[in-house]
C-alpha atoms as a PDB file:
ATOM      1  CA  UNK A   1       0.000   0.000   0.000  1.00  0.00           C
ATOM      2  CA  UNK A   2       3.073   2.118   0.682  1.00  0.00           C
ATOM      3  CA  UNK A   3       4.222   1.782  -2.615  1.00  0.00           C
ATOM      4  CA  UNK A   4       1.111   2.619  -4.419  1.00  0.00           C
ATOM      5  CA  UNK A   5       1.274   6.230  -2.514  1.00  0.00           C
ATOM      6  CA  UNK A   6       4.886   6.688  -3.470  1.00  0.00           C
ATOM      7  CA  UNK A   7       4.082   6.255  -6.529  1.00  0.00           C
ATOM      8  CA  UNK A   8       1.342   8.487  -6.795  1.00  0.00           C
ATOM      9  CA  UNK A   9       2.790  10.721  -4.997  1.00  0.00           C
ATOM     10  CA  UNK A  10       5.874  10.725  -7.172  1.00  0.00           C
ATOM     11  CA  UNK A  11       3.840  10.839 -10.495  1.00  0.00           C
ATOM     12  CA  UNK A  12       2.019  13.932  -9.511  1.00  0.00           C
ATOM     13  CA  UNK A  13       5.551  15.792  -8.584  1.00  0.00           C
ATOM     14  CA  UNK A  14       7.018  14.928 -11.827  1.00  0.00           C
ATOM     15  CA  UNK A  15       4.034  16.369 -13.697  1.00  0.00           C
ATOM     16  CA  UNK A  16       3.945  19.703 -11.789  1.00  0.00           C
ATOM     17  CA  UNK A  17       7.903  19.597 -12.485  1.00  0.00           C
ATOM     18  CA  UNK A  18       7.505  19.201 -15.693  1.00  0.00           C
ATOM     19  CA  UNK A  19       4.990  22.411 -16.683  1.00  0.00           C
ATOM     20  CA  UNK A  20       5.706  24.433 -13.806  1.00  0.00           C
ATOM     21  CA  UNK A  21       6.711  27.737 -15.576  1.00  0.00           C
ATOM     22  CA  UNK A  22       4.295  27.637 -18.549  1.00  0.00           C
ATOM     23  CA  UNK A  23       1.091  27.246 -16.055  1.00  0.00           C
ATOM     24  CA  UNK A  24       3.015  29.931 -13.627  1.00  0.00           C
ATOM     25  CA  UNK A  25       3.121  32.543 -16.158  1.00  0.00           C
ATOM     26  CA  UNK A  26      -0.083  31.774 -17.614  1.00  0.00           C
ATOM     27  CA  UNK A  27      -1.656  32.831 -14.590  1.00  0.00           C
ATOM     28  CA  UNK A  28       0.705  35.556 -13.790  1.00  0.00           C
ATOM     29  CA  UNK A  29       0.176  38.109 -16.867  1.00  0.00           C
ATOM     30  CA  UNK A  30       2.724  40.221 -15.287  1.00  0.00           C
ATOM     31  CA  UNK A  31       5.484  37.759 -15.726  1.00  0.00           C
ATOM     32  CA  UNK A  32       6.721  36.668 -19.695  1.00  0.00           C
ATOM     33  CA  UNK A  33       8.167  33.625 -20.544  1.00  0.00           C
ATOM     34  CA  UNK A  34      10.181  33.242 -23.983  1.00  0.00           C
ATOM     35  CA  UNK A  35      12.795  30.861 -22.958  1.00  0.00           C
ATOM     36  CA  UNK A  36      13.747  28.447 -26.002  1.00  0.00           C
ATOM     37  CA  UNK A  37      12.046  30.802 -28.261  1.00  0.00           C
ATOM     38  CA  UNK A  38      12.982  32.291 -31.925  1.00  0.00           C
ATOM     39  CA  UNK A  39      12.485  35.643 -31.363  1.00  0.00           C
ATOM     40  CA  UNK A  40      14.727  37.292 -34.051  1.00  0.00           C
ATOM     41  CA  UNK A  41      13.990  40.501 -35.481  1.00  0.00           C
ATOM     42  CA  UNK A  42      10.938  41.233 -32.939  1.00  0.00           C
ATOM     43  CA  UNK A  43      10.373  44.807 -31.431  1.00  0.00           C
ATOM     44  CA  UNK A  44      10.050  44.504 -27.617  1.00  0.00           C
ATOM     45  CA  UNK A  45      10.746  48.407 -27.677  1.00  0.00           C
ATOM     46  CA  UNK A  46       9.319  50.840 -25.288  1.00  0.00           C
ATOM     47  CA  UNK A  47       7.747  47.719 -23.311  1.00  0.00           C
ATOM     48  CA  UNK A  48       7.383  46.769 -19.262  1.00  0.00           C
ATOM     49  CA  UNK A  49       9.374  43.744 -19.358  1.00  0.00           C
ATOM     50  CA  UNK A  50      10.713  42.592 -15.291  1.00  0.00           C
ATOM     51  CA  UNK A  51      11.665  39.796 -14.678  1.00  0.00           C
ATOM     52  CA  UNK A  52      10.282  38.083 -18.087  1.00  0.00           C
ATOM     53  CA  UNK A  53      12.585  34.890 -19.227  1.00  0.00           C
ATOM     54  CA  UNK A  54      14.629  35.493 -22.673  1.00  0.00           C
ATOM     55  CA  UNK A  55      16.814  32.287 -21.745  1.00  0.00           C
ATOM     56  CA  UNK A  56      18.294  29.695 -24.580  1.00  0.00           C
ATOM     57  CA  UNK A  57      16.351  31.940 -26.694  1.00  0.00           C
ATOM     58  CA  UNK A  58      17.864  33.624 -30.340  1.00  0.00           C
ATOM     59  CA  UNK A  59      16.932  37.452 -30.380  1.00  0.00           C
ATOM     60  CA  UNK A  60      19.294  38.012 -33.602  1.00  0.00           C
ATOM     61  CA  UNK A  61      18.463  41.584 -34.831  1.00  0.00           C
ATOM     62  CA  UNK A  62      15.642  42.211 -31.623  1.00  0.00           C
ATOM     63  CA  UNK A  63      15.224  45.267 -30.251  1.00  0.00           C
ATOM     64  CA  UNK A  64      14.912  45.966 -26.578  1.00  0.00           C
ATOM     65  CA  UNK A  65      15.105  50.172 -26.442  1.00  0.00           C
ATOM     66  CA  UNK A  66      14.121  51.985 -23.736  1.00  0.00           C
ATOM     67  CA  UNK A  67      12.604  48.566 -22.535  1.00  0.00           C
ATOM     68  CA  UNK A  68      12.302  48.029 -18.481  1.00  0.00           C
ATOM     69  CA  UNK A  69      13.826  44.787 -18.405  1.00  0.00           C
ATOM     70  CA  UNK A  70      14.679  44.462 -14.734  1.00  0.00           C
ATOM     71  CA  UNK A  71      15.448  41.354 -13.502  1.00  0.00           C
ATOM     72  CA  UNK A  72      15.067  39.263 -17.077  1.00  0.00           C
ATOM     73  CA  UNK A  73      16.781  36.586 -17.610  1.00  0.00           C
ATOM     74  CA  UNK A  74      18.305  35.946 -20.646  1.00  0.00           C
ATOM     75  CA  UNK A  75      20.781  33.226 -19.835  1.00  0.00           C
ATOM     76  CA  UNK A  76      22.496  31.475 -23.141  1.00  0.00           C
ATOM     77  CA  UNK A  77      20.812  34.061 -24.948  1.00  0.00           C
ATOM     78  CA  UNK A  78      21.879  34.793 -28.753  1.00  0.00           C
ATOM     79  CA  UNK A  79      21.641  38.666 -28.656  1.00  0.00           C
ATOM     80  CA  UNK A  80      23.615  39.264 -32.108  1.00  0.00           C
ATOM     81  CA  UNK A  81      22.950  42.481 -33.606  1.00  0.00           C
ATOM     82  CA  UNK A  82      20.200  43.473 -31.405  1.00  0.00           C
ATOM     83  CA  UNK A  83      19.297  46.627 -29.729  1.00  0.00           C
ATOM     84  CA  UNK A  84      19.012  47.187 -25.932  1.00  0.00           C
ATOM     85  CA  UNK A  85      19.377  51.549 -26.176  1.00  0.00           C
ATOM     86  CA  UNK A  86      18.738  53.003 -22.879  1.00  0.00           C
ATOM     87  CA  UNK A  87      17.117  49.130 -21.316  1.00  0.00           C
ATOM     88  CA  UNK A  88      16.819  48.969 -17.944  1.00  0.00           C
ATOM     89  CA  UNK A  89      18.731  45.253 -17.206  1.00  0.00           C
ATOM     90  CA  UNK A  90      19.825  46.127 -13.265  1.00  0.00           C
ATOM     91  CA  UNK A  91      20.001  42.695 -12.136  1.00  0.00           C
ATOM     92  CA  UNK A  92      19.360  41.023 -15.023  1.00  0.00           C
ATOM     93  CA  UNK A  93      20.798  37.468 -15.862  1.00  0.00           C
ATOM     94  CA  UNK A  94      22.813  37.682 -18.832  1.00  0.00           C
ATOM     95  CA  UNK A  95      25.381  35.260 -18.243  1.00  0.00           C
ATOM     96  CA  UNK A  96      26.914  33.002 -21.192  1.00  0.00           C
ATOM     97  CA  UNK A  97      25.312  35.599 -23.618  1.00  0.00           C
ATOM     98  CA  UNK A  98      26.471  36.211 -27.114  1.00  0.00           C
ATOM     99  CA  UNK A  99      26.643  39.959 -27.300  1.00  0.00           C
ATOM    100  CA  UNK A 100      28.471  40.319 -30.876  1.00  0.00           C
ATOM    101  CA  UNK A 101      28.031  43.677 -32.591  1.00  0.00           C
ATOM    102  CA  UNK A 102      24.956  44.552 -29.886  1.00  0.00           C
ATOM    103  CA  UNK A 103      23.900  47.981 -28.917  1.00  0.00           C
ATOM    104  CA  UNK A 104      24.021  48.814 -25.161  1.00  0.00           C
ATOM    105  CA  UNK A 105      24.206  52.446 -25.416  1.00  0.00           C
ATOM    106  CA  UNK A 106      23.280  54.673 -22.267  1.00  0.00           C
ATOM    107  CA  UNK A 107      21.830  50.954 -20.937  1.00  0.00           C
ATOM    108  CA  UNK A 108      21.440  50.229 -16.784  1.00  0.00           C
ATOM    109  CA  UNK A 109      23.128  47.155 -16.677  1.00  0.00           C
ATOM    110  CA  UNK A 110      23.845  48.058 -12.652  1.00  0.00           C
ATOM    111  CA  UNK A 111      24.071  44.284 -10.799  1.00  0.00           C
ATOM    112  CA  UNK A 112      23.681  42.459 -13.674  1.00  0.00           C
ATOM    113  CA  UNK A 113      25.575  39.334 -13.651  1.00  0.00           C
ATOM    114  CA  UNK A 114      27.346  38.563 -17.035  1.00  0.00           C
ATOM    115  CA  UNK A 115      29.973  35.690 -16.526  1.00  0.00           C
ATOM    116  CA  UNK A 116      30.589  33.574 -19.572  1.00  0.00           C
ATOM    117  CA  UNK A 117      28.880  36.076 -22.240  1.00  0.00           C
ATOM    118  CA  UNK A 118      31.001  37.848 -25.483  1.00  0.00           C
ATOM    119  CA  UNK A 119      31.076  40.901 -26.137  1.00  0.00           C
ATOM    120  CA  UNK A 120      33.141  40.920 -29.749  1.00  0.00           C
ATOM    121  CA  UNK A 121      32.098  44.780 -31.369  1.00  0.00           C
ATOM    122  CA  UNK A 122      29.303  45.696 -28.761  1.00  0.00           C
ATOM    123  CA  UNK A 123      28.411  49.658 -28.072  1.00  0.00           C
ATOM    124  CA  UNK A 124      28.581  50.293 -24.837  1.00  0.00           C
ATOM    125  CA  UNK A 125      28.765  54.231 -25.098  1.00  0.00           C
ATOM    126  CA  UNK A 126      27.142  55.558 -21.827  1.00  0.00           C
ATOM    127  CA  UNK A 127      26.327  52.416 -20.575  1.00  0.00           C
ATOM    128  CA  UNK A 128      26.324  51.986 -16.498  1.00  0.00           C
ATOM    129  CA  UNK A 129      28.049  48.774 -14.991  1.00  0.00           C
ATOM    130  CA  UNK A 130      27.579  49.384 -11.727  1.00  0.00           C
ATOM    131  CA  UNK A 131      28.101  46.516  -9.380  1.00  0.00           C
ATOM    132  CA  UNK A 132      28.157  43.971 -12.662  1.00  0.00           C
ATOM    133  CA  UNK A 133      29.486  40.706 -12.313  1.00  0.00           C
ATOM    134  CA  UNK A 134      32.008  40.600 -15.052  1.00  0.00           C
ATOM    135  CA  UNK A 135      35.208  38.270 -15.394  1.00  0.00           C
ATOM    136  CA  UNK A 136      38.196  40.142 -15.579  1.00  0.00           C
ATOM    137  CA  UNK A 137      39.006  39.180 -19.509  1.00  0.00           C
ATOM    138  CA  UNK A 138      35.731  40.829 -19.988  1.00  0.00           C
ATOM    139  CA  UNK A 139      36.381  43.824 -18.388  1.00  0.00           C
ATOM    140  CA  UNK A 140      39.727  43.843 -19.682  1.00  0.00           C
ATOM    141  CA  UNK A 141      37.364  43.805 -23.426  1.00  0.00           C
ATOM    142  CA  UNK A 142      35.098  46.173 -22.192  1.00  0.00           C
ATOM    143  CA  UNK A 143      37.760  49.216 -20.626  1.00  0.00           C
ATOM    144  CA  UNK A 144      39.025  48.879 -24.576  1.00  0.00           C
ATOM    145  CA  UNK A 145      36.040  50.380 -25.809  1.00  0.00           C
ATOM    146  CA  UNK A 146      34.363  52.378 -22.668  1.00  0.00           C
ATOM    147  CA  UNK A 147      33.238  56.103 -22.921  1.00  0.00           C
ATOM    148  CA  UNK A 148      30.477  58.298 -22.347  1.00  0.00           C
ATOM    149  CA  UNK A 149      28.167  59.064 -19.486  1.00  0.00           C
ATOM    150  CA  UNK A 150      24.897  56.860 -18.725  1.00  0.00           C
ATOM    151  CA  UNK A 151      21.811  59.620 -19.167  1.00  0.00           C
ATOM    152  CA  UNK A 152      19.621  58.575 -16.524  1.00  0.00           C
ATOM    153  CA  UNK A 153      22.031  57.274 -13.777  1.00  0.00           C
ATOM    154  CA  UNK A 154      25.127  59.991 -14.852  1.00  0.00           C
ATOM    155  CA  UNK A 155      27.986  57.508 -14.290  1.00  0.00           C
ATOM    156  CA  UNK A 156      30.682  57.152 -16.780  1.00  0.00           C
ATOM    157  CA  UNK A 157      31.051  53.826 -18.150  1.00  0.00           C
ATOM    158  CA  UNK A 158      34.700  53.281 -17.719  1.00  0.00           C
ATOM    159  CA  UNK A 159      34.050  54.083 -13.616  1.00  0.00           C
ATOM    160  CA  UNK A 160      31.436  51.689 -13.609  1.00  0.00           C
ATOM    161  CA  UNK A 161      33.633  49.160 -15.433  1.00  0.00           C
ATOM    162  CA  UNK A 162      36.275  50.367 -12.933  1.00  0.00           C
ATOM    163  CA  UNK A 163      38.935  51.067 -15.953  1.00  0.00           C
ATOM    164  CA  UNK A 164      42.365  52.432 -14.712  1.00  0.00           C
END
């Protein structure tokens, strides 16, 4: 009889394991979920965006501008080409990210954790670092290419990036 309800039991956790997210944010309107998704070339511009999920996902040529993105996570992302111009990503996920030729102008990236992600011809004029958790080699990257003055939080990028 034991058995039977350990089975049960274990049937019904695998099952709520299995959709959790999907049923989560289908309830939750408030809260987006686009992990695994091909999202490239579609305009998220302009849109209220916290803590929606971007992970695995390939935004090639997307554009996130002036977008409050606080919180996403966007984890393995493929973010080639796209736009994020004045986002809001403090404490975004945006680690193992491919950044390649991306536009982060005047973006909040303040507590965002990055480790793993590339950043191979990205704009990062005016964008704020703040308290980002960057690997050195990628700071090293960044400091290269670092100027200008974030517009809404007035720290210079190379401070943020703490360049010497």
């Amino acid at each position: 009889m034991l058995r039977i309800w350990q089975f049960i039991v274990l049937t019904v956790v695998l099952v709520l394991l299995a959709f959790p997210v999907p049923a989560w944010a289908a309830k939750n309107p408030g809260h987006l979920f686009f992990s695994h998704s091909l999202l490239q070339g579609r305009d998220f511009s302009n849109q209220s965006l916290p803590g929606a999920e971007f992970a695995n996902s390939n935004m090639e040529l997307a554009k996130f501008d002036n977008s409050d993105l606080e919180g996403a996570i966007f984890s393995k992302g493929i973010l080639t080409k796209a736009s994020l111009k004045k986002a809001n990503l403090t404490y975004a996920m945006l680690d193992q990210a491919n950044f390649t030729e991306t536009d982060l102008s005047d973006a909040v990236l303040v507590e965002a954790l990055f480790l793993g992600s590339t950043f191979y011809h990205t704009n990062i004029l005016g964008a704020d670092f703040t308290d980002a958790i960057l690997d050195r080699e990628q700071i090293r990257q960044l400091c290269l290419v670092a100027r200008g003055v974030n517009s809404l939080t007035g720290v210079p990028t190379r401070d943020s990036l703490g360049c010497k």
